[in-house]
C-alpha atoms as a PDB file:
ATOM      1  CA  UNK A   1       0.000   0.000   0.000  1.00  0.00           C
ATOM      2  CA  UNK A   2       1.048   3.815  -1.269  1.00  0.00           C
ATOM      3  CA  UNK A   3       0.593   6.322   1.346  1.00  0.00           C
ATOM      4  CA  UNK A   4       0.992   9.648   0.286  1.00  0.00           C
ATOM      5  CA  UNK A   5       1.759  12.070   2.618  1.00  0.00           C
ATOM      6  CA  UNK A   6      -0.198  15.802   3.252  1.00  0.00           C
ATOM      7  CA  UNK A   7       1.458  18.713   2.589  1.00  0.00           C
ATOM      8  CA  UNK A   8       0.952  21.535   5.058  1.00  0.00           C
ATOM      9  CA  UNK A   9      -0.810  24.953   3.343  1.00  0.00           C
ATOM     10  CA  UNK A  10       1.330  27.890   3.567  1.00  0.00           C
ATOM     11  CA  UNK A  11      -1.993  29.592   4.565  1.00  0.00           C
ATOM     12  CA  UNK A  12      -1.747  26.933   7.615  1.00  0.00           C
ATOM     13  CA  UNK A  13       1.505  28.356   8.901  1.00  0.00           C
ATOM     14  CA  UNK A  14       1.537  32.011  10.960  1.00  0.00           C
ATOM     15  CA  UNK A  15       3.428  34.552   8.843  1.00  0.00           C
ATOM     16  CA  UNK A  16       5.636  35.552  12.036  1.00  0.00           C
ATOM     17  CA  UNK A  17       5.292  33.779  15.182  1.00  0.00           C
ATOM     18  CA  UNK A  18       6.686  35.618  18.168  1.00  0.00           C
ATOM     19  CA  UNK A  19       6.761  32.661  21.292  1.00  0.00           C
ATOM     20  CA  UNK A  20       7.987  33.844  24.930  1.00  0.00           C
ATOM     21  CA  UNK A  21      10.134  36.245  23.871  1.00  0.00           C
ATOM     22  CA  UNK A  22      12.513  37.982  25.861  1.00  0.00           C
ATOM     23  CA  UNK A  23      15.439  40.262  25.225  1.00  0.00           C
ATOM     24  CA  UNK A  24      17.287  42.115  27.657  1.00  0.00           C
ATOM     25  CA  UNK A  25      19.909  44.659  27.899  1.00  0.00           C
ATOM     26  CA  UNK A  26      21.955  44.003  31.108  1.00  0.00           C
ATOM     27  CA  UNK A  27      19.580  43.969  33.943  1.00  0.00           C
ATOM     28  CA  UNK A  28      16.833  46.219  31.375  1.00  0.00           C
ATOM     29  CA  UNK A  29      14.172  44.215  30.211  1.00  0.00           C
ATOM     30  CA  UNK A  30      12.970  45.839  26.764  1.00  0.00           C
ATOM     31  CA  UNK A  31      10.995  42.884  25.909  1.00  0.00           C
ATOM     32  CA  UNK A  32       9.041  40.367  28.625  1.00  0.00           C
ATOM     33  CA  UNK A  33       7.718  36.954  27.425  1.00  0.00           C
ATOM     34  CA  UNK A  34       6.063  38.160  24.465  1.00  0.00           C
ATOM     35  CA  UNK A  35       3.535  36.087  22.568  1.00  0.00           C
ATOM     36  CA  UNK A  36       1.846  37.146  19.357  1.00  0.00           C
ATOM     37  CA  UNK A  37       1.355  36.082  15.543  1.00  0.00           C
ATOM     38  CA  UNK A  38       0.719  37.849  12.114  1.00  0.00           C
ATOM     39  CA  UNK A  39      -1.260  36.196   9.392  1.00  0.00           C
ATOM     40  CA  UNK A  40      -0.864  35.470   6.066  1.00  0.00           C
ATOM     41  CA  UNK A  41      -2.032  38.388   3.846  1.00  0.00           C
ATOM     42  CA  UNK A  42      -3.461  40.705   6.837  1.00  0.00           C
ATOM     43  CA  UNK A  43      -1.933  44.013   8.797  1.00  0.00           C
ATOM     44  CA  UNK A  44      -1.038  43.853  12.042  1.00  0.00           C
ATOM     45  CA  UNK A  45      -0.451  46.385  14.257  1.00  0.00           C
ATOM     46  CA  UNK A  46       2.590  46.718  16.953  1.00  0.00           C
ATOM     47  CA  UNK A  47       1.397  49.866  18.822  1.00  0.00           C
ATOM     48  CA  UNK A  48       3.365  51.202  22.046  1.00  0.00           C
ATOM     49  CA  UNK A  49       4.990  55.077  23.646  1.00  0.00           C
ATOM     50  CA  UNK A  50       8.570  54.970  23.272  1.00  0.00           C
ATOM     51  CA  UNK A  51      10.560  52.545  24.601  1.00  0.00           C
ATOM     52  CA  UNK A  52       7.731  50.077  24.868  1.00  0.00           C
ATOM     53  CA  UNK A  53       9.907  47.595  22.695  1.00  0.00           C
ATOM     54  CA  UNK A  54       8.558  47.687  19.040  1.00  0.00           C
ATOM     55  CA  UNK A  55      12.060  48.322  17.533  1.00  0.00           C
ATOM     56  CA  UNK A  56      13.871  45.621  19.690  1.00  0.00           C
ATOM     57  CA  UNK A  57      11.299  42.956  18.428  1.00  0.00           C
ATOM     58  CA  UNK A  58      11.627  43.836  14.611  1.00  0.00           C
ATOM     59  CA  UNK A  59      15.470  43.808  15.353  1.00  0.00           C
ATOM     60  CA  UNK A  60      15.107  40.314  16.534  1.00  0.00           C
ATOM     61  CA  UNK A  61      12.842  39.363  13.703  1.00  0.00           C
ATOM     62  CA  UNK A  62      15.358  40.426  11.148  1.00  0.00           C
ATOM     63  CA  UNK A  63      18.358  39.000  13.444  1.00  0.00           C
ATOM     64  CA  UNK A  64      19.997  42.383  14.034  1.00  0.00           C
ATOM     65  CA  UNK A  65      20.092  41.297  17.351  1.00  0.00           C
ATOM     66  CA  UNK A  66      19.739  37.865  19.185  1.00  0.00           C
ATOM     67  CA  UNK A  67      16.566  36.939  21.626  1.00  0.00           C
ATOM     68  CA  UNK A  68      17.298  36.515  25.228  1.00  0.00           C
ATOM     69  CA  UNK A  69      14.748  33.573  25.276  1.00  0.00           C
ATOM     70  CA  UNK A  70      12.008  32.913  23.140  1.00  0.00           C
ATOM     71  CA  UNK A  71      11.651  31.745  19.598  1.00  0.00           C
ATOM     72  CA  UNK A  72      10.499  33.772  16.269  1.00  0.00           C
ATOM     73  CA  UNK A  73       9.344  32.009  13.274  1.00  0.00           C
ATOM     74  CA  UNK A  74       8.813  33.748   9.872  1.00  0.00           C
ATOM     75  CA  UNK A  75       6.520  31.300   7.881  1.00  0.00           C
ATOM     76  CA  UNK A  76       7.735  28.028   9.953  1.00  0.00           C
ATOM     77  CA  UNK A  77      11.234  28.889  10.029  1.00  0.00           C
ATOM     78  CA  UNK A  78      13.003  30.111  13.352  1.00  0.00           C
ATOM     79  CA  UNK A  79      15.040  32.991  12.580  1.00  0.00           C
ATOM     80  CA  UNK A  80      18.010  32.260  15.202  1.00  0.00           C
ATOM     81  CA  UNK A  81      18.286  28.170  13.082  1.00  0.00           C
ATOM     82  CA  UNK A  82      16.819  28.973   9.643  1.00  0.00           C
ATOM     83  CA  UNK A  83      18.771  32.796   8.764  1.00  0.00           C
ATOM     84  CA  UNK A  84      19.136  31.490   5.328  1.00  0.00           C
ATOM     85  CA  UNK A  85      15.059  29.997   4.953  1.00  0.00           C
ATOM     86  CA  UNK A  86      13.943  33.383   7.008  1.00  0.00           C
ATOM     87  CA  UNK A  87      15.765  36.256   5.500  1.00  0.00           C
ATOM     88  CA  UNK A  88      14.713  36.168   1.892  1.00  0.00           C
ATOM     89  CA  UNK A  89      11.125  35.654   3.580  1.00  0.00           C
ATOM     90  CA  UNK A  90      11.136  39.384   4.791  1.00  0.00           C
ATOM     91  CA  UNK A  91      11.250  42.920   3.975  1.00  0.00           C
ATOM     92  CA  UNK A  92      12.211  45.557   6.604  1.00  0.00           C
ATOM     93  CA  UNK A  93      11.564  49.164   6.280  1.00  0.00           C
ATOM     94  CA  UNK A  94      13.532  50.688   9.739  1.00  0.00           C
ATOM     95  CA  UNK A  95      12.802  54.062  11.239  1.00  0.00           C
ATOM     96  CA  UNK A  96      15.722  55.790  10.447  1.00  0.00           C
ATOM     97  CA  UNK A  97      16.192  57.241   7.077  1.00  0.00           C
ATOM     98  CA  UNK A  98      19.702  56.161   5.582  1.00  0.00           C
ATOM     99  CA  UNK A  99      21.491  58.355   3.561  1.00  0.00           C
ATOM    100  CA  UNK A 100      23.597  56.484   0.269  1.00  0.00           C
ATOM    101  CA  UNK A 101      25.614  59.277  -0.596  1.00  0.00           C
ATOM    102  CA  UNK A 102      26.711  59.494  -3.901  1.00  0.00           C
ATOM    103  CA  UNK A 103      24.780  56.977  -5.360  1.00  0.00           C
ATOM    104  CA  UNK A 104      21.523  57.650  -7.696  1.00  0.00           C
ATOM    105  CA  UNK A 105      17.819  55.815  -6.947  1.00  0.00           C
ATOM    106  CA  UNK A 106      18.663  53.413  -9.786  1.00  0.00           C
ATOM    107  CA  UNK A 107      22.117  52.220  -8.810  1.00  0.00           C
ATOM    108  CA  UNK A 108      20.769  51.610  -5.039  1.00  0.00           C
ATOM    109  CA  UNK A 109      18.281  49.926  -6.186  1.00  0.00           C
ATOM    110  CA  UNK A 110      20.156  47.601  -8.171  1.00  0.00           C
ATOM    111  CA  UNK A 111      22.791  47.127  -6.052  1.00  0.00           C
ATOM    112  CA  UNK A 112      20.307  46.431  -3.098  1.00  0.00           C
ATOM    113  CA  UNK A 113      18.446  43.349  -5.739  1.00  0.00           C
ATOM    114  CA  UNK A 114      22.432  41.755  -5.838  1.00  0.00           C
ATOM    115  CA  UNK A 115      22.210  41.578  -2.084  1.00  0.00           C
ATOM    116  CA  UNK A 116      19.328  38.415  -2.825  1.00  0.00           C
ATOM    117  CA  UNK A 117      20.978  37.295  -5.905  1.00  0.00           C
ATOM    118  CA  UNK A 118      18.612  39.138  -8.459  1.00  0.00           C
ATOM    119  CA  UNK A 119      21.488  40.174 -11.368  1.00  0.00           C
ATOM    120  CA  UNK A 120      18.163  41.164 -13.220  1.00  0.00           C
ATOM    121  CA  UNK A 121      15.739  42.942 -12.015  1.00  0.00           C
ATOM    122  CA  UNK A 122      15.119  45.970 -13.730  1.00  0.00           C
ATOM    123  CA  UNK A 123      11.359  45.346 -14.229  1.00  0.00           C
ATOM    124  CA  UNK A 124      10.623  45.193 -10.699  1.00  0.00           C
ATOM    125  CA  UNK A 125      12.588  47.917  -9.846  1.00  0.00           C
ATOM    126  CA  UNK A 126      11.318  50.651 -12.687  1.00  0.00           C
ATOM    127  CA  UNK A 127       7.508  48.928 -11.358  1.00  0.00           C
ATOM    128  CA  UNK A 128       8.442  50.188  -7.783  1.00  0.00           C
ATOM    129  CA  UNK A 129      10.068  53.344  -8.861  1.00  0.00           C
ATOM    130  CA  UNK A 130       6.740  54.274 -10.551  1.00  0.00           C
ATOM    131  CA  UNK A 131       4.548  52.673  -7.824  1.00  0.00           C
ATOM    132  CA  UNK A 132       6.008  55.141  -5.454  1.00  0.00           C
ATOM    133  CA  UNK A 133       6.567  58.226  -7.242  1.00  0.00           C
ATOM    134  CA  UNK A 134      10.496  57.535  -7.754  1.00  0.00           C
ATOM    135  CA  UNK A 135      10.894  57.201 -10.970  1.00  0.00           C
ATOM    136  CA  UNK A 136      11.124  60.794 -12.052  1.00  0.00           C
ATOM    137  CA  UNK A 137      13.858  60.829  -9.333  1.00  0.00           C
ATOM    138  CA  UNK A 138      16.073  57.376 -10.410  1.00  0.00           C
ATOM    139  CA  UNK A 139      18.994  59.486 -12.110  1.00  0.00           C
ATOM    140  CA  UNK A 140      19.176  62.102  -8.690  1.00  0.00           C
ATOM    141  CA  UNK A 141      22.046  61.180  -6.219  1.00  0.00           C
ATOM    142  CA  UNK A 142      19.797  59.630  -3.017  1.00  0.00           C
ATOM    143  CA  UNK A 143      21.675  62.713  -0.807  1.00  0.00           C
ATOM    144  CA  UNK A 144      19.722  65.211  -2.610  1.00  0.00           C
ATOM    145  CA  UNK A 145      16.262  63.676  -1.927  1.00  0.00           C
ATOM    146  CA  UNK A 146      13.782  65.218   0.515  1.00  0.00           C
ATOM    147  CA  UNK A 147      13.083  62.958   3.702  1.00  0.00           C
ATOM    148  CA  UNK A 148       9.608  61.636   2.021  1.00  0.00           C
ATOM    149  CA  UNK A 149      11.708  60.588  -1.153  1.00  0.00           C
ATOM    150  CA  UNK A 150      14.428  58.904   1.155  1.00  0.00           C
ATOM    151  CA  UNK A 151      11.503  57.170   2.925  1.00  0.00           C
ATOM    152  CA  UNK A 152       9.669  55.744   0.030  1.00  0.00           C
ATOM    153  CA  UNK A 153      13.054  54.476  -1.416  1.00  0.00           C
ATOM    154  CA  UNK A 154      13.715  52.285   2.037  1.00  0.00           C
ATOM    155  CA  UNK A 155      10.324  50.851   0.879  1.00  0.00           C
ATOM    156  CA  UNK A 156      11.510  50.066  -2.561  1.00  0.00           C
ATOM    157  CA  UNK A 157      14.752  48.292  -1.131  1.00  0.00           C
ATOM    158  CA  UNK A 158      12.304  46.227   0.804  1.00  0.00           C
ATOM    159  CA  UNK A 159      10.157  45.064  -1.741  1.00  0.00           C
ATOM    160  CA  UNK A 160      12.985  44.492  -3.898  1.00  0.00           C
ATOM    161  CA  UNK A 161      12.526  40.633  -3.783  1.00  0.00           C
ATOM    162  CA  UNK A 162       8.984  40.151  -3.289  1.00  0.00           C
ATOM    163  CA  UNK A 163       9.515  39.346   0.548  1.00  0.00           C
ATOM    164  CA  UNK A 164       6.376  37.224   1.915  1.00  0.00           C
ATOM    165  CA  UNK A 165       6.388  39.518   4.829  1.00  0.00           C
ATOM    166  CA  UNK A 166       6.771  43.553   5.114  1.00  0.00           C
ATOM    167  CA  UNK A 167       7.953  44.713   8.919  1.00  0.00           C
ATOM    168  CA  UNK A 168       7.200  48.867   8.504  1.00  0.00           C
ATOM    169  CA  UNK A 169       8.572  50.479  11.372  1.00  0.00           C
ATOM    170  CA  UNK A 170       7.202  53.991  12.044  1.00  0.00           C
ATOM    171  CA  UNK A 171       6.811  54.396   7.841  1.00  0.00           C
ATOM    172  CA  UNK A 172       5.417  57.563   7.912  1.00  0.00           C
ATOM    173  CA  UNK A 173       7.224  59.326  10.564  1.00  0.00           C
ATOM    174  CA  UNK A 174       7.294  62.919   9.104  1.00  0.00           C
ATOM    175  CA  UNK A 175       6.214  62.721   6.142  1.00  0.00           C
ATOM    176  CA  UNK A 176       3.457  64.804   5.069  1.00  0.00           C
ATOM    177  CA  UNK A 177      -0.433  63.899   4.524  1.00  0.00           C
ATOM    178  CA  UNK A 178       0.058  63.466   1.030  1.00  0.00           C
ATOM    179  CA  UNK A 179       2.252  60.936   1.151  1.00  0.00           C
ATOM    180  CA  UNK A 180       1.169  59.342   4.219  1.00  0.00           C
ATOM    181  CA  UNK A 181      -2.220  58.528   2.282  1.00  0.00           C
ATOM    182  CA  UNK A 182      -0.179  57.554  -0.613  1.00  0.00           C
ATOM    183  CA  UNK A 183       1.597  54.618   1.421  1.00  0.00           C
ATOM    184  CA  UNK A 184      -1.557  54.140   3.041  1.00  0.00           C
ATOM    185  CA  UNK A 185      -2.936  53.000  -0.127  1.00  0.00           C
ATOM    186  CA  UNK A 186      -0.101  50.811  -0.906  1.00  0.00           C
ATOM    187  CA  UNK A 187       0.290  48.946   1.949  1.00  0.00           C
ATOM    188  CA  UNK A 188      -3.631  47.963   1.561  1.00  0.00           C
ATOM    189  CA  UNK A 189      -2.236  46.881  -2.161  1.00  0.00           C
ATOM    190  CA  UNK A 190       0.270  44.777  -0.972  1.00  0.00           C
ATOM    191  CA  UNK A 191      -1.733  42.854   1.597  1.00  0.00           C
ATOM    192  CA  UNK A 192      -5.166  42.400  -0.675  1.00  0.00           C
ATOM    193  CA  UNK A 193      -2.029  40.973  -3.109  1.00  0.00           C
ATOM    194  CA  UNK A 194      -1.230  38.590  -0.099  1.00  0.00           C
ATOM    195  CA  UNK A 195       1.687  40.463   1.482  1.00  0.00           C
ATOM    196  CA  UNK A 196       1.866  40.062   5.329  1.00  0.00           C
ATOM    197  CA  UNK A 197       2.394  43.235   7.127  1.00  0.00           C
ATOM    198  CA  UNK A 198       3.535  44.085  10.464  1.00  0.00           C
ATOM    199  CA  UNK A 199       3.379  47.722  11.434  1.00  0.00           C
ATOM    200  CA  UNK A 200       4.747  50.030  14.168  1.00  0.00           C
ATOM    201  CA  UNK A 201       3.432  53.654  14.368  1.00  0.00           C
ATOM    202  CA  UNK A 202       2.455  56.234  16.668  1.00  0.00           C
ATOM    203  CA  UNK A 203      -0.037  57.546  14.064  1.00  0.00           C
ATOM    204  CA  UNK A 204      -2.673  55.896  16.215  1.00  0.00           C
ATOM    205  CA  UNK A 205      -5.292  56.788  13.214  1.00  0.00           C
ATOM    206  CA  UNK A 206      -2.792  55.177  10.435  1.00  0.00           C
ATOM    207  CA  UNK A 207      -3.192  51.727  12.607  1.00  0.00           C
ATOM    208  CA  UNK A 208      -6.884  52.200  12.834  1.00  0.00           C
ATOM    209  CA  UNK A 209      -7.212  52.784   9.112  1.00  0.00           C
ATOM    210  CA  UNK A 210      -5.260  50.416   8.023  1.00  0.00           C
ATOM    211  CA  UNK A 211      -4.453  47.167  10.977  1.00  0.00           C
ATOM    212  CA  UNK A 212      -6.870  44.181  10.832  1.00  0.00           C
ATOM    213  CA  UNK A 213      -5.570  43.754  14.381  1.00  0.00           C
ATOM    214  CA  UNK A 214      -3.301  45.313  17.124  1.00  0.00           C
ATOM    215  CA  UNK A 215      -1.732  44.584  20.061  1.00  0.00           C
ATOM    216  CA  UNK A 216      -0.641  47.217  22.627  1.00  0.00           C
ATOM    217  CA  UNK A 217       2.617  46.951  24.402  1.00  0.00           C
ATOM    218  CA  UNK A 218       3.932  48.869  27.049  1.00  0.00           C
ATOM    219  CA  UNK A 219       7.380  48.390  28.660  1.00  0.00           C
ATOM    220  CA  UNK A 220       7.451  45.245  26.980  1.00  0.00           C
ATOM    221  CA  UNK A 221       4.578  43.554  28.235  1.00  0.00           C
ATOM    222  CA  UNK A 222       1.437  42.624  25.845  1.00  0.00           C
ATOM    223  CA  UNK A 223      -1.300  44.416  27.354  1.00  0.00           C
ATOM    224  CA  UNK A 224      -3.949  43.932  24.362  1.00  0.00           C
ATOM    225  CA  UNK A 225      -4.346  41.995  21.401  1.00  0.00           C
ATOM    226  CA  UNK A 226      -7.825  41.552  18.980  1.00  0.00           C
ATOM    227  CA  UNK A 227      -9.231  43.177  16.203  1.00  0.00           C
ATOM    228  CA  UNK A 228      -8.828  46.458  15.714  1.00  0.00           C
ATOM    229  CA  UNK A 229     -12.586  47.183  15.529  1.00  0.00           C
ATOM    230  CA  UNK A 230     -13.247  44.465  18.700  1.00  0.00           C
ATOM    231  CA  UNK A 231     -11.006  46.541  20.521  1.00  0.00           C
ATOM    232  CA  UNK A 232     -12.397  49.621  19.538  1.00  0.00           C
ATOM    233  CA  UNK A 233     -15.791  48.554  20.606  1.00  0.00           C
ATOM    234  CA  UNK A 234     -14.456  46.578  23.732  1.00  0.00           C
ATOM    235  CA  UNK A 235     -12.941  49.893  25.477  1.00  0.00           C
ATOM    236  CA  UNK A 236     -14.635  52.963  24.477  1.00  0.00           C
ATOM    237  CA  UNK A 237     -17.856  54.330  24.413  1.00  0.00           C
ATOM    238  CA  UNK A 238     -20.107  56.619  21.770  1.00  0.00           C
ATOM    239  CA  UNK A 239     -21.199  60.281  22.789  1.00  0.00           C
ATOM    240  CA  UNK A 240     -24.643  61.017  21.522  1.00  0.00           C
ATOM    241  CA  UNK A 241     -25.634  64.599  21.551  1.00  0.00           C
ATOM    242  CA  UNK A 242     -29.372  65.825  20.541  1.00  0.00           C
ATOM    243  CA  UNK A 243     -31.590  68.388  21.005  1.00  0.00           C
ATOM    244  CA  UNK A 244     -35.285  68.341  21.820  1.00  0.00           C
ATOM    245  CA  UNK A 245     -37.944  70.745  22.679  1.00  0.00           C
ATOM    246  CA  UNK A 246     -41.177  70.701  25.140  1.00  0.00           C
ATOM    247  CA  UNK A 247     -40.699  67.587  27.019  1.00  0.00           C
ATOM    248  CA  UNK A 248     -39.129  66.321  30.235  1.00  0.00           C
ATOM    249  CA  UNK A 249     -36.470  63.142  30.245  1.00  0.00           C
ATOM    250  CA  UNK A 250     -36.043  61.067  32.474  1.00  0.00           C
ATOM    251  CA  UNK A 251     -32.880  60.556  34.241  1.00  0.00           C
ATOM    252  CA  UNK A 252     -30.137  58.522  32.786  1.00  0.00           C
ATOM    253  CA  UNK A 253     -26.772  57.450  34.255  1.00  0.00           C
ATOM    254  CA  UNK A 254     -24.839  58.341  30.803  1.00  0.00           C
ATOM    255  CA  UNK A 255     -25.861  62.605  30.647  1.00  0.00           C
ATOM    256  CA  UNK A 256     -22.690  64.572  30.920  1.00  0.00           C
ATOM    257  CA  UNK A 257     -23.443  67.662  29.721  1.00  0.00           C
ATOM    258  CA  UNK A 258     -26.757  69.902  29.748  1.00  0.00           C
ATOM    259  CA  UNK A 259     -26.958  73.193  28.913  1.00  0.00           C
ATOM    260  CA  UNK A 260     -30.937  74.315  27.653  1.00  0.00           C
ATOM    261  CA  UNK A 261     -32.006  71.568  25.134  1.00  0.00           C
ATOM    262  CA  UNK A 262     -29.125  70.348  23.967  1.00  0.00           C
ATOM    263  CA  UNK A 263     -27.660  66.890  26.153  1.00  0.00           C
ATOM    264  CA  UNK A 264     -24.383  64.699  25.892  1.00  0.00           C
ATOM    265  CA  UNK A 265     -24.659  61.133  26.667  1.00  0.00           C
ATOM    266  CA  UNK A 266     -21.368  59.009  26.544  1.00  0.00           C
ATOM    267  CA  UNK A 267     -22.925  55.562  26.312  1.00  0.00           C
ATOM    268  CA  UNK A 268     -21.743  52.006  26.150  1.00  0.00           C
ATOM    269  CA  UNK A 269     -21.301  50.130  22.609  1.00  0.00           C
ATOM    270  CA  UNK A 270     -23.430  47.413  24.531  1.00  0.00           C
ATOM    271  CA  UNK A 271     -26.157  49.881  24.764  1.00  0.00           C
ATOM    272  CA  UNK A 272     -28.478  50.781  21.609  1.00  0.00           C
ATOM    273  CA  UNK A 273     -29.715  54.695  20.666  1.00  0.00           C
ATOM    274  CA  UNK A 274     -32.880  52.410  20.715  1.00  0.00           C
ATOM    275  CA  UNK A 275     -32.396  51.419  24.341  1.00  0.00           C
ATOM    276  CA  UNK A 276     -31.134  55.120  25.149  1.00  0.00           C
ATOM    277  CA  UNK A 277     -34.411  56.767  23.625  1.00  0.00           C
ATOM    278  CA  UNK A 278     -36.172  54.345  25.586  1.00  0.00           C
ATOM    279  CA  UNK A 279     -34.800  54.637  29.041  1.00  0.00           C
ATOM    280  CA  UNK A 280     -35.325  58.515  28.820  1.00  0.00           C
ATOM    281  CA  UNK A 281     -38.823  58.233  27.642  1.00  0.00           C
ATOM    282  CA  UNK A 282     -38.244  59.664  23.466  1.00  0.00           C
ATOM    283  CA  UNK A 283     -39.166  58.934  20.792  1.00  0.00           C
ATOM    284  CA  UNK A 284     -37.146  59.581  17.703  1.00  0.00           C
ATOM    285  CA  UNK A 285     -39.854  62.090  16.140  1.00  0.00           C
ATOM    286  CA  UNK A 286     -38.566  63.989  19.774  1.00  0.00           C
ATOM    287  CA  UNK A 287     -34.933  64.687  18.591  1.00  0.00           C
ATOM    288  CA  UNK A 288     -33.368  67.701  16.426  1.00  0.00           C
ATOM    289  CA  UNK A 289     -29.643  68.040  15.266  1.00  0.00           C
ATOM    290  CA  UNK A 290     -28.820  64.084  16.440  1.00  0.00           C
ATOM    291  CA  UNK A 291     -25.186  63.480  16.552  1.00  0.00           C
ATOM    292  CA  UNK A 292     -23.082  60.370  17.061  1.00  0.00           C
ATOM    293  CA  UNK A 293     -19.040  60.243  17.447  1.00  0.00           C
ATOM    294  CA  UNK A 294     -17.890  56.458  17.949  1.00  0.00           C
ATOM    295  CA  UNK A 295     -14.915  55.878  20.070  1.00  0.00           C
ATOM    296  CA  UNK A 296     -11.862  55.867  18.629  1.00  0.00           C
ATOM    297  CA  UNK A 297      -8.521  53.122  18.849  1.00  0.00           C
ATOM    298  CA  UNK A 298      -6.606  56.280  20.396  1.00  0.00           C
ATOM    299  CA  UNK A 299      -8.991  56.140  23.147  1.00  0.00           C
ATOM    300  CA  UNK A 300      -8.989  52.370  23.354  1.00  0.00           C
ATOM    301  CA  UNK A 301      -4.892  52.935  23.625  1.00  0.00           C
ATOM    302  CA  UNK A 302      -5.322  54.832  26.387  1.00  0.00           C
ATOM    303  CA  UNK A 303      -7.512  53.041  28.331  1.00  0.00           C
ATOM    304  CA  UNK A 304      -5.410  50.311  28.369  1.00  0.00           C
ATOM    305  CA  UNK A 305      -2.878  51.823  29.205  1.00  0.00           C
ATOM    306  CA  UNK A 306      -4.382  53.725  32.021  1.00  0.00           C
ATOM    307  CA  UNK A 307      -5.036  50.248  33.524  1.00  0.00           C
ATOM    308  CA  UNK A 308      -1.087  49.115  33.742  1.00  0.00           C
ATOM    309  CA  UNK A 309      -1.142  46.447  36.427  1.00  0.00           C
END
């Protein structure tokens, strides 16, 4: 008897797996027993103040420097065992801009594609130039770019070899809106194209545009992890603010403000505008100028991190 043996799905195996990890810097502990995973072909979302330990985990991932304890996979393969399976795997964008001196956008470019063994890439490198508004720029020495032109060409050297995985740490630090929507939309193109992503910003409204999930670190500890909208819905609450005229309310728990007809109620996602009007006797036929603000993931960030055990 044959028996043929199963291959394991690609789509079975975690993008990045990040299992107890630790690393420490003498008696510092930047990062404490961390556990998370990204997905194939979704955004995830590394969010943290300074010095919560974002950078020190992508500089493990990419094996700039070695986990006290712990173990990281990229697509099955540890990256401390497997450099040579994990490092083609990835792309890494890092926070600070790097300056190439002399050379032009082209030449880095093709020097960075020799780096993986790609003597030939010239296709995917004139697609990227033009992807990110570099092409126009390929002959200029990199020195005399501005800081958004330096930054989009750090994406280019990433994407150079079609890494299965994108690590974008802080990509849009000053940059302007412009261009910050520009990347926005190209990171969304890369993961509906199956690219995994894993993101670090302090642009708390870039992670809640773009992350399918986050998780919230603070001095190295995971605090949060879910769905960015779960989360969202989880830890804040709605403000409702109406007007009415010629009728009495009843009293509700949620009013924080009053002033003549106009009321603020900051209300629970668990609780309806049905179930509001309700309590406080209203119909909607009652209400003028109705107004709704859902909570935001900034103020889910802070809540959690106003609860640090």
């Amino acid at each position: 008897m044959v028996v043929f043996k199963t291959m394991k799905k690609t789509n079975d195996i975690a993008a990045l797996a990040v299992n107890s990890l630790c690393k420490k810097y003498g008696n510092f502990t930047a990062v404490d027993k961390m556990d998370f995973s990204v997905k194939p072909g979704e955004i995830f979302g590394l969010l943290g103040p300074n010095g919560a330990g974002k950078t020190s985990i992508l500089n493990v991932i990419v094996t700039l420097e070695k986990a006290t304890e712990g173990v990281v996979k990229v697509f099955g393969h540890d990256v401390a065992l497997e450099p040579d399976k994990s490092k083609p795997l990835v792309g890494f964008v890092p926070q600070e801009l790097i300056n190439h001196g002399f050379f032009t956008v082209q030449q880095i470019l093709k020097f960075h594609s020799g780096y993986y063994g790609i003597l030939e890439n010239k296709d995917r490198i004139d697609y990227l130039m033009k992807r990110l508004d570099l092409y126009e720029k390929r002959d200029s020495k990199v020195r005399q770019l501005s800081g958004g032109m330096k930054r989009r060409l750090l994406i280019a050297k990433a994407l150079l070899h079609k890494p299965k995985i994108l690590l974008l740490d802080e990509p849009t630090a000053g940059v302007d809106i412009e261009l910050r929507e520009t990347l926005w939309d190209f990171v969304r193109e890369l993961r509906d194209s199956g690219t995994s992503i894993l993101l670090t910003t302090h642009y708390l409204e870039e992670a809640e545009e773009l992350c399918d999930r986050v998780g919230i670190i603070d001095r190295g500890v995971l605090k949060k992890i879910g769905p960015t909208s779960e989360l969202i819905s989880e830890l804040t609450q709605r403000n409702i603010e109406f007007k009415f005229v010629g009728k009495a309310i009843n009293e509700s728990k949620y009013l924080i403000k009053k002033e003549n007809n106009e009321y603020r109620f900051r209300v629970p996602n668990s609780v309806s505008l049905n179930q509001l009007f309700s309590d406080l006797g209203l119909e909607l036929s009652d209400i003028k100028d109705l107004k709704i603000k859902e909570g935001s993931l900034e103020e889910a960030f802070r809540e959690v991190l106003s609860h640090e055990s």
